[in-house]
Every structure is written in structure tokens, then in C-alpha cells.
Protein backbone atom coordinates (compact mmCIF):
# COMPACT_ATOMS: atom_id res chain seq x y z
CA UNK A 1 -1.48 0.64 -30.34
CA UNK A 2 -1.26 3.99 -28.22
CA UNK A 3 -0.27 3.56 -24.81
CA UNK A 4 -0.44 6.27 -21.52
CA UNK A 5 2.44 5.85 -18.99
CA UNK A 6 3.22 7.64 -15.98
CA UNK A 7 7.18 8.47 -16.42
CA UNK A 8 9.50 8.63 -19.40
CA UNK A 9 11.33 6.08 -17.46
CA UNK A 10 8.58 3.55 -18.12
CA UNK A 11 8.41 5.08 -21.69
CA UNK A 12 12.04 3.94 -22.11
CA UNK A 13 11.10 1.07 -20.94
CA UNK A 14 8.69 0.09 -23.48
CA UNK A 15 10.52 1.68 -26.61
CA UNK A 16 12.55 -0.98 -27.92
CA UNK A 17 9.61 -4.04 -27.29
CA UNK A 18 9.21 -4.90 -31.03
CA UNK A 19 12.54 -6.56 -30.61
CA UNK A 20 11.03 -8.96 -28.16
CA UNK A 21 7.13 -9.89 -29.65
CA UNK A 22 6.84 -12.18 -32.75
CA UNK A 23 6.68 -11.33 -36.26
CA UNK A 24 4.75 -8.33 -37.39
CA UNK A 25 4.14 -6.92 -34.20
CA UNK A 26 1.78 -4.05 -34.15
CA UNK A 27 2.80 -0.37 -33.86
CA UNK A 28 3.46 1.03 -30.32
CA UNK A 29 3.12 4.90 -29.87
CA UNK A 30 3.90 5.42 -25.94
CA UNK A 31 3.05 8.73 -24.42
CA UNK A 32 3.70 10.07 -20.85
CA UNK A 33 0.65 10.97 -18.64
CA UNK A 34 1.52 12.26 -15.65
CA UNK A 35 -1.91 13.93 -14.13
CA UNK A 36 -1.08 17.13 -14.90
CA UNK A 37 -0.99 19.71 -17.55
CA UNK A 38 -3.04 18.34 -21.02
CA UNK A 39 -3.78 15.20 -22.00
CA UNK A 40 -1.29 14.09 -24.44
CA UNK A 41 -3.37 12.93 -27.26
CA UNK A 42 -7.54 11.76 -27.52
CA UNK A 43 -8.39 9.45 -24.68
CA UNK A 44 -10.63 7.53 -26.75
CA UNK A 45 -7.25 6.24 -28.55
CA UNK A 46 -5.43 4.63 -25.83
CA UNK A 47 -5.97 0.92 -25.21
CA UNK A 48 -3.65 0.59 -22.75
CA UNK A 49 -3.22 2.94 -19.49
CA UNK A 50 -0.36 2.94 -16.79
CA UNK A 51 -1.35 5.63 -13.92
CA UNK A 52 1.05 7.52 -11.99
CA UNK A 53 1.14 6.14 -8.19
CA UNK A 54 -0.90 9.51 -7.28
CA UNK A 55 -4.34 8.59 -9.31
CA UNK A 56 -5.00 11.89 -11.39
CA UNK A 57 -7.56 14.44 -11.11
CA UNK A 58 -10.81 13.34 -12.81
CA UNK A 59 -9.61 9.64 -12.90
CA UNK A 60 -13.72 8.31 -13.18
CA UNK A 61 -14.83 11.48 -15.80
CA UNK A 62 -11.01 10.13 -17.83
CA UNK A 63 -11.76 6.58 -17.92
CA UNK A 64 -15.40 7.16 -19.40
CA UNK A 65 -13.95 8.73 -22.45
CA UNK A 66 -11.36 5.79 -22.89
CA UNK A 67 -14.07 3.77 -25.13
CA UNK A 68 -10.97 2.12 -26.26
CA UNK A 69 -9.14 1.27 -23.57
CA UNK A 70 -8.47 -2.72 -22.88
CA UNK A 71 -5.73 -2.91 -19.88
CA UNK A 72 -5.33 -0.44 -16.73
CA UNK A 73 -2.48 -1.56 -15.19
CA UNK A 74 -1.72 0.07 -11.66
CA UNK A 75 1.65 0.82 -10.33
CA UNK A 76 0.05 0.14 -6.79
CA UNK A 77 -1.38 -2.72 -5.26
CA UNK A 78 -4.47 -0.72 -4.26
CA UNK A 79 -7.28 0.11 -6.65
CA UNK A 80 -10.31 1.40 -4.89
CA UNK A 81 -9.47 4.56 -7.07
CA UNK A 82 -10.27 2.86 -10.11
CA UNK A 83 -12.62 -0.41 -9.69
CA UNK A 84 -15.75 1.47 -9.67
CA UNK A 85 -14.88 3.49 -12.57
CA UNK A 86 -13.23 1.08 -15.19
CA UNK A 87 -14.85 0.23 -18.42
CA UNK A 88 -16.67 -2.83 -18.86
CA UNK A 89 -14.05 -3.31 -22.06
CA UNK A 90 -10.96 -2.85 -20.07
CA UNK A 91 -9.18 -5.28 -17.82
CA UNK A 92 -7.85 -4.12 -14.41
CA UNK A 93 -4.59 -5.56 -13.02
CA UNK A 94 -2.88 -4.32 -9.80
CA UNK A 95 0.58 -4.13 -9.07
CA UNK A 96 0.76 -7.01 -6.41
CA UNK A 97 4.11 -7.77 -5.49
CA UNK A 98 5.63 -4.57 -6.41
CA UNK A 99 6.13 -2.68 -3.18
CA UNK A 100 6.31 -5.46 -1.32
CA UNK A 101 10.17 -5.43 -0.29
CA UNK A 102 10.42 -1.63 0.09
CA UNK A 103 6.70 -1.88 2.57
CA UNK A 104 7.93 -4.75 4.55
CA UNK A 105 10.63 -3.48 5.45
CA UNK A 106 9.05 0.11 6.40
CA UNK A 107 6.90 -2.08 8.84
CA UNK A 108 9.71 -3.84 10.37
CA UNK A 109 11.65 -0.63 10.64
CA UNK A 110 8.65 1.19 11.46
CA UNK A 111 7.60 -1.13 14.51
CA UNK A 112 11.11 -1.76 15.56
CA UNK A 113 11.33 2.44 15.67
CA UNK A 114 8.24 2.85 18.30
CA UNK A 115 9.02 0.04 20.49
CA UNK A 116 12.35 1.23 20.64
CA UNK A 117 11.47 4.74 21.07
CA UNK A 118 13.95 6.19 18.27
CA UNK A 119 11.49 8.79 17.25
CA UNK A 120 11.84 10.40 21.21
CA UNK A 121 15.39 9.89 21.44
CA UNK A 122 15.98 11.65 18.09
CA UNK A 123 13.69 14.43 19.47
CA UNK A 124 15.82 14.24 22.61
CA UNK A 125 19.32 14.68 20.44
CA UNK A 126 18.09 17.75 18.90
CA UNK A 127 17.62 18.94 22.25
CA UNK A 128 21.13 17.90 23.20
CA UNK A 129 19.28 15.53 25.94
CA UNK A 130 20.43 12.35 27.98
CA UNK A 131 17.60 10.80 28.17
CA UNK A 132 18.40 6.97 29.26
CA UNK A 133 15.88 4.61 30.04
CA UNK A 134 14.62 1.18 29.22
CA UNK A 135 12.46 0.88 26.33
CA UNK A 136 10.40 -2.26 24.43
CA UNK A 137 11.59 -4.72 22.52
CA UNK A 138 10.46 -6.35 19.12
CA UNK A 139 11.94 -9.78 20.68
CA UNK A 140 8.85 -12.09 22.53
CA UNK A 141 6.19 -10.22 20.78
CA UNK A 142 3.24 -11.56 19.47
CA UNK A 143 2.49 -9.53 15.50
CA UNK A 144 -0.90 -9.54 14.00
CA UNK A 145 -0.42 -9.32 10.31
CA UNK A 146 -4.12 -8.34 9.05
CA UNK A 147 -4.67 -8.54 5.47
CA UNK A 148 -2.31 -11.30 5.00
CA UNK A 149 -1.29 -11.58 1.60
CA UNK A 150 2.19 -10.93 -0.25
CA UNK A 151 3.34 -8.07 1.64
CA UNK A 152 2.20 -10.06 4.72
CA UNK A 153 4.47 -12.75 3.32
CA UNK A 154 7.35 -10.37 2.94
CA UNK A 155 6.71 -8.76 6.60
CA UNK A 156 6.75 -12.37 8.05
CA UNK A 157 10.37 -13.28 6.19
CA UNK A 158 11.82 -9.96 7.60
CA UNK A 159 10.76 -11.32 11.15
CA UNK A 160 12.21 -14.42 10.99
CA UNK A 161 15.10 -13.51 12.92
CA UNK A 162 13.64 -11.60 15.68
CA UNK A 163 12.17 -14.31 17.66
CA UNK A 164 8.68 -13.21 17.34
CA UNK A 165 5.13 -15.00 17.16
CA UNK A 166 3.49 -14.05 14.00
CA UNK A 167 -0.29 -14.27 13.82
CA UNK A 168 -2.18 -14.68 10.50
CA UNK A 169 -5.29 -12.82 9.64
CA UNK A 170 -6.93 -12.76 6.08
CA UNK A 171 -10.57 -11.99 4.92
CA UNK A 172 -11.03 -15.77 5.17
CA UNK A 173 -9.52 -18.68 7.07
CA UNK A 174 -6.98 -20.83 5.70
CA UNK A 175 -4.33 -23.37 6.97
CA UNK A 176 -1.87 -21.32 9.23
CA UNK A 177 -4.65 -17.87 8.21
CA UNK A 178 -7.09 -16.81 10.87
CA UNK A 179 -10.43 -14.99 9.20
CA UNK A 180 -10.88 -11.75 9.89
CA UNK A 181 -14.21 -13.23 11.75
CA UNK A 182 -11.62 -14.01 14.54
CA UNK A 183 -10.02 -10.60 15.02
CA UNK A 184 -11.91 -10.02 18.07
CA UNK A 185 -10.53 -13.12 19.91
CA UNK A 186 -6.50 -12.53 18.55
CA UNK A 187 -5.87 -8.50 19.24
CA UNK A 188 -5.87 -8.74 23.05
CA UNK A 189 -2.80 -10.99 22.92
CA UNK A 190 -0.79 -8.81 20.00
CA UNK A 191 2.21 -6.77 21.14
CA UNK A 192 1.76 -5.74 17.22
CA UNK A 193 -1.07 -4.98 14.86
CA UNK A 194 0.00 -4.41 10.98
CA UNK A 195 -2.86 -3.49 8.87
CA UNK A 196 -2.44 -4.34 5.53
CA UNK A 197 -6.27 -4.82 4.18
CA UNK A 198 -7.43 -3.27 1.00
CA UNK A 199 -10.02 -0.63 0.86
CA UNK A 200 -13.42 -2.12 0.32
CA UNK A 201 -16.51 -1.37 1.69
CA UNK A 202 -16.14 -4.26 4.36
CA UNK A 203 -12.38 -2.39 5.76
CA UNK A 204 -12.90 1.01 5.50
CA UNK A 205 -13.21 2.00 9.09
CA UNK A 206 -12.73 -0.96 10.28
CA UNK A 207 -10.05 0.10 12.91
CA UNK A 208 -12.55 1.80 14.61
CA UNK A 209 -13.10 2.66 18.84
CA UNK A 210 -14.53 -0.84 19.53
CA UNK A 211 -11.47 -2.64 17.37
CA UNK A 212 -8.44 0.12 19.26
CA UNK A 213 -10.30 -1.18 22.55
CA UNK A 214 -9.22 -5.00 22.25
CA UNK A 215 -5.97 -4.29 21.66
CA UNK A 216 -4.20 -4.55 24.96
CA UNK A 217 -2.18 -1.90 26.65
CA UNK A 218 1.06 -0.38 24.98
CA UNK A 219 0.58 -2.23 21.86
CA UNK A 220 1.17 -0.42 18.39
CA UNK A 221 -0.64 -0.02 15.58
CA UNK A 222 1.32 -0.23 12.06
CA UNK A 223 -1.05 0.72 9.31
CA UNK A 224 0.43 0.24 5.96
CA UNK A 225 -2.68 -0.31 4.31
CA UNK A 226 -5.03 3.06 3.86
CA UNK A 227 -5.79 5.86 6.02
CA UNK A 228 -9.27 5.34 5.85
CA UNK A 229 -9.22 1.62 7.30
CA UNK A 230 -8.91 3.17 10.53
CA UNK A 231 -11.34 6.07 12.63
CA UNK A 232 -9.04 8.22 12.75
CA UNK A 233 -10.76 10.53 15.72
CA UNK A 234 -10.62 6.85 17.77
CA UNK A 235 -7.10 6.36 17.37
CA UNK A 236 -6.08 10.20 18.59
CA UNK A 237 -8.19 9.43 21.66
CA UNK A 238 -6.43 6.19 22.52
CA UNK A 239 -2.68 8.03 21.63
CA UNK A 240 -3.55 10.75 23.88
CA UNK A 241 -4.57 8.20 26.89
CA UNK A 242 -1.33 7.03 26.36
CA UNK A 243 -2.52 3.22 26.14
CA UNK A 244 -2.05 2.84 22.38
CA UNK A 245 1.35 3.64 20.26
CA UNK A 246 1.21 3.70 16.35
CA UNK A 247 3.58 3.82 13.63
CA UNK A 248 1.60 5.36 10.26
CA UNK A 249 2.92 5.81 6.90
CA UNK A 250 -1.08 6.12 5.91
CA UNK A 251 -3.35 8.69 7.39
CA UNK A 252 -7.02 10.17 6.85
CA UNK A 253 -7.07 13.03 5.84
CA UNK A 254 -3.88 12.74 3.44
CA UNK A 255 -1.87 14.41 3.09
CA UNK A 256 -2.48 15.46 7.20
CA UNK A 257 -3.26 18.94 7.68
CA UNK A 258 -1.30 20.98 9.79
CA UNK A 259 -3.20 21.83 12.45
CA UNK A 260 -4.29 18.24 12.71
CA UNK A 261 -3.95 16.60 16.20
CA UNK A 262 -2.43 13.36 15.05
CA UNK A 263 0.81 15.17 14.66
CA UNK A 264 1.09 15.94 17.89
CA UNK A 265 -0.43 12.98 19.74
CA UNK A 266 1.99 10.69 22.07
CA UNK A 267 3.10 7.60 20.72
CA UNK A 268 2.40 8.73 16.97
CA UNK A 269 5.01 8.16 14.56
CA UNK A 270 4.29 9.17 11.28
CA UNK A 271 6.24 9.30 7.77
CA UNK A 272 4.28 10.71 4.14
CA UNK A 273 3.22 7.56 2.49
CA UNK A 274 6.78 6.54 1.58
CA UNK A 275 6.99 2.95 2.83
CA UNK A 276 6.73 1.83 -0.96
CA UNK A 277 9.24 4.45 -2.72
CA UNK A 278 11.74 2.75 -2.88
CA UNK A 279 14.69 1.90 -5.82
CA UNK A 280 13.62 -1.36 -5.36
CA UNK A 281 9.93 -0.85 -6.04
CA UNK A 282 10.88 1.39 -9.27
CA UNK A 283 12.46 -1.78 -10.81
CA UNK A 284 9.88 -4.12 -10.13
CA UNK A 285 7.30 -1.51 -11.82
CA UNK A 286 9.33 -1.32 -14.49
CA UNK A 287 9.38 -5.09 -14.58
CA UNK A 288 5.82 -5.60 -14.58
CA UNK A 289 4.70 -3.08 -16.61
CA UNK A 290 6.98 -4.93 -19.58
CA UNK A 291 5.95 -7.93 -18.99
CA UNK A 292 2.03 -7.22 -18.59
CA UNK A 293 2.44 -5.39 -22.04
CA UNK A 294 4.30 -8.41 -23.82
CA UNK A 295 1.88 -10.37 -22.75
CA UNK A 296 -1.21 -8.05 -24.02
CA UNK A 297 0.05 -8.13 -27.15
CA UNK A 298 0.89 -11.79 -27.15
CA UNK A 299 -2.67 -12.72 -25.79
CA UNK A 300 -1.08 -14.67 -22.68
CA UNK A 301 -2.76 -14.40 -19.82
CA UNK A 302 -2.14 -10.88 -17.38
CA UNK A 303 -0.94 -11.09 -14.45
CA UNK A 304 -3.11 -9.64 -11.35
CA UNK A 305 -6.01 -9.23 -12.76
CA UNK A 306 -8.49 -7.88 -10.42
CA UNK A 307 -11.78 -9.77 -10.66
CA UNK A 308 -15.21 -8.80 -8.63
CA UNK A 309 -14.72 -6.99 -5.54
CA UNK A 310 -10.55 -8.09 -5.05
């Protein structure tokens, strides 16, 4: 059995799981796949593929020449990047539950750090600036968690202690879970709006001018979903009136170009995509990926397997 892996650390992990299947387990050859420099053996060969968080160059033109490929197993939660493309042969399971400690915890921090105004204050101390005045306040507010699923979960644990009102908001009602059919009716009342949708054809721009326009004055955005759930051209304009603030660890274009005017637009705060890279997220990938490859080989049931459209 020949198996692609992102890191030698997820190598490692997988090099002494004989010792844990039953008898006469079959032979595992791991390689390390990165993205770049040359494949590391015939595609056609591998049955079982782990991605690197960064999906590779070529990722649709790879996958159909892995006629033998049974399991993709994402490190990320997200897997527009591959759904389109995987083989009818193959299963596809995402990495749900992975990230969610280090994310949560980015949006918590991440909200807290607008409101607050820490980004302009730090600005301020490298200007050797006094700048006091009173700022907002995470207590009393009203967050919109949209896209609630298990990172929602872990973003509503964090807030427990901050006397806030958390709203609900999946793709379809539920007790305590708003649909998304309701959005237009909840964002005038949200202090804070965390985006935390998948990419599908139904989300992708979904964020867009009319969306931004319902929210009411001086509330932020927190997208820690994908860049390209919101327009990106609508949310400069409302930064630059000054009635919007955001917090983004996802943009569109990404990375953001230099010269692009969401890096300078009031309100913005904006960090590269790191709100999962964590230490804690690198053990939990290691976890799963051992565990979803015991129980290949085992024929037990995967975990997160991604089934029609999510």
C-alpha cells in the first residue's frame, strides 16, 4: 500500500502502524509530497493521499492520474480544491475538527482586537503616541456565528465568559440554528458577524454590498471562512465610509497584493491565513491522519467523509 503525505512528520507518524493493525497487515511504503519539486514515485500507485494545507499545483490534472487512489484525506476542513476533481474510486474526508481550537480562538482574539482597537494603539506605540480614548467592548454584544458547525461550537465555548448573545446561523434551521434563509432579518441586530461557511456555489460571494448593508453601524466582520465568501470591492467601500470594521485572516485575492487597497482601508485588520497554524492543530492532524489510516486498512468506517455537495 503506497501512501503520499505532506511532511515527514506525518511520515513518522505512520511508520511504526503494523504494530497496531491485526495479523498480516499489508505493506505500507509512505512517501512525502509536498507540492513541489518531482513527484516521488507513479501517481497511479498511491491509494491513499494526504495533501499539504496549501493544495499543490495541478491538484485536478494529479488526481486524474491517481487511477488507484481510494482515500484523500485533507488536512483542512475546506475542500472546494478537491471535490470537483476526485475520482469516482476515491473517498474524500475533510479534516473537521482539526483547526478548530487554534480558529476559535483567532476569532475571539481577532474580534476582541478590533473592538478594542489594539491594532491602532500598537500603530500608536510605534509612534511613541498617547493616544487615550474609549473604545468598544466584546461585553453586551450580540455575535452572529454563520456557518455554524464545529468551529462555531468552539467559537461559542470561548464566549461563554464574556457575557455575550450568540446567534446561530447554519445552511438550514435547527433547534437553537437559524437558516441562512433568515440572515436578512438577524444582521441588523449583530455587534458581530463570524463567517465560517464553506465554499460552495451557494456562499461564494455571498457577503456581498446588499449583505455589508444590513449590518448595522460599527459592527465587524470576522471572516474565518474563505476570501471569496465575501465581495471584496463591497467590503473596501463600507471600511473606507468608516461604518463597517473587519477582522480577516481570509482575503480575495490571496495572498493580498501589495498595492491592494484592503491594506490600507480603516477598520481592516488583517493577519496571513494563520488562524489555524497552530501546535495544537499539528497534533490533531497528526491524530487524524492515524486514525483515518487504521481504519482504511481495517475497513471501519472513515471519519468525515464528504458526501454530495458537503
Amino acid at each position: 500500500m503506497k501512501i503520499w503525505v505532506a511532511s515527514q512528520d506525518l511520515a513518522d507518524v505512520l511508520s511504526d502502524l503494523p504494530k497496531e493493525l491485526p495479523d498480516d497487515p499489508p505493506e505500507i511504503e509512505c512517501a512525502v509530497y509536498d507540492g513541489r519539486g518531482a513527484l516521488p514515485g507513479p501517481p497511479d500507485e498511491v491509494e491513499i493521499w494526504v495533501p499539504p494545507l496549501v493544495p499543490v499545483p495541478g491538484t485536478p490534472g494529479l488526481l486524474g492520474r491517481m487511477t488507484g487512489l481510494r482515500l484523500l484525506q485533507t488536512v483542512t476542513a475546506g475542500v472546494e480544491a478537491y471535490l470537483p476533481h476526485v475520482p469516482e474510486h476515491a473517498m474524500l474526508c475533510n479534516a473537521r475538527g482539526v483547526h478548530d481550537a487554534g480558529t476559535a480562538e483567532w476569532i475571539v482574539g481577532a474580534a476582541i482586537a478590533v473592538l478594542r482597537e489594539f491594532p491602532g494603539f500598537a500603530a500608536a506605540q510605534a509612534r511613541r503616541e498617547w493616544t487615550y480614548h474609549h473604545t468598544g467592548v466584546l461585553d453586551g454584544a450580540t455575535v452572529l456565528i454563520v456557518g455554524y458547525g464545529s468551529i462555531g461550537e468552539a467559537v461559542e465555548r470561548r464566549l461563554a465568559g464574556f457575557e455575550v448573545d450568540v446567534v446561530r446561523v447554519a445552511r438550514t434551521a435547527r433547534e437553537n440554528v437559524h437558516g441562512e434563509d433568515e440572515l436578512p432579518a438577524l444582521l441588523p441586530s449583530a455587534d458581530v458577524v463570524v463567517l465560517l461557511v464553506p465554499v460552495t456555489a451557494g456562499t461564494v460571494g455571498m457577503v456581498d454590498a446588499r449583505f455589508l448593508a444590513r449590518m448595522r453601524d460599527g459592527a465587524v466582520l470576522v471572516n474565518a471562512a474563505r476570501g471569496t465568501v465575501v465581495d471584496t470591492d463591497a467590503l473596501v467601500a463600507e471600511l473606507e465610509s468608516g461604518r463597517l470594521r473587519a477582522a480577516l485572516d481570509v482575503t480575495s485575492p490571496e495572498p493580498l497584493p501589495q498595492d491592494h487597497p484592503l491594506w490600507t482601508a480603516p477598520g481592516a485588520f488583517i493577519t496571513p491565513h494563520v488562524a489555524g497554524s497552530t501546535p495544537a492543530s499539528v497534533r490533531r492532524t497528526r491524530e487524524l491522519v492515524r486514525s483515518q489510516v487504521i481504519r482504511y486498512v481495517t475497513g471501519e468506517r472513515l471519519a468525515n467523509m464528504i458526501t454530495g455537495h458537503y
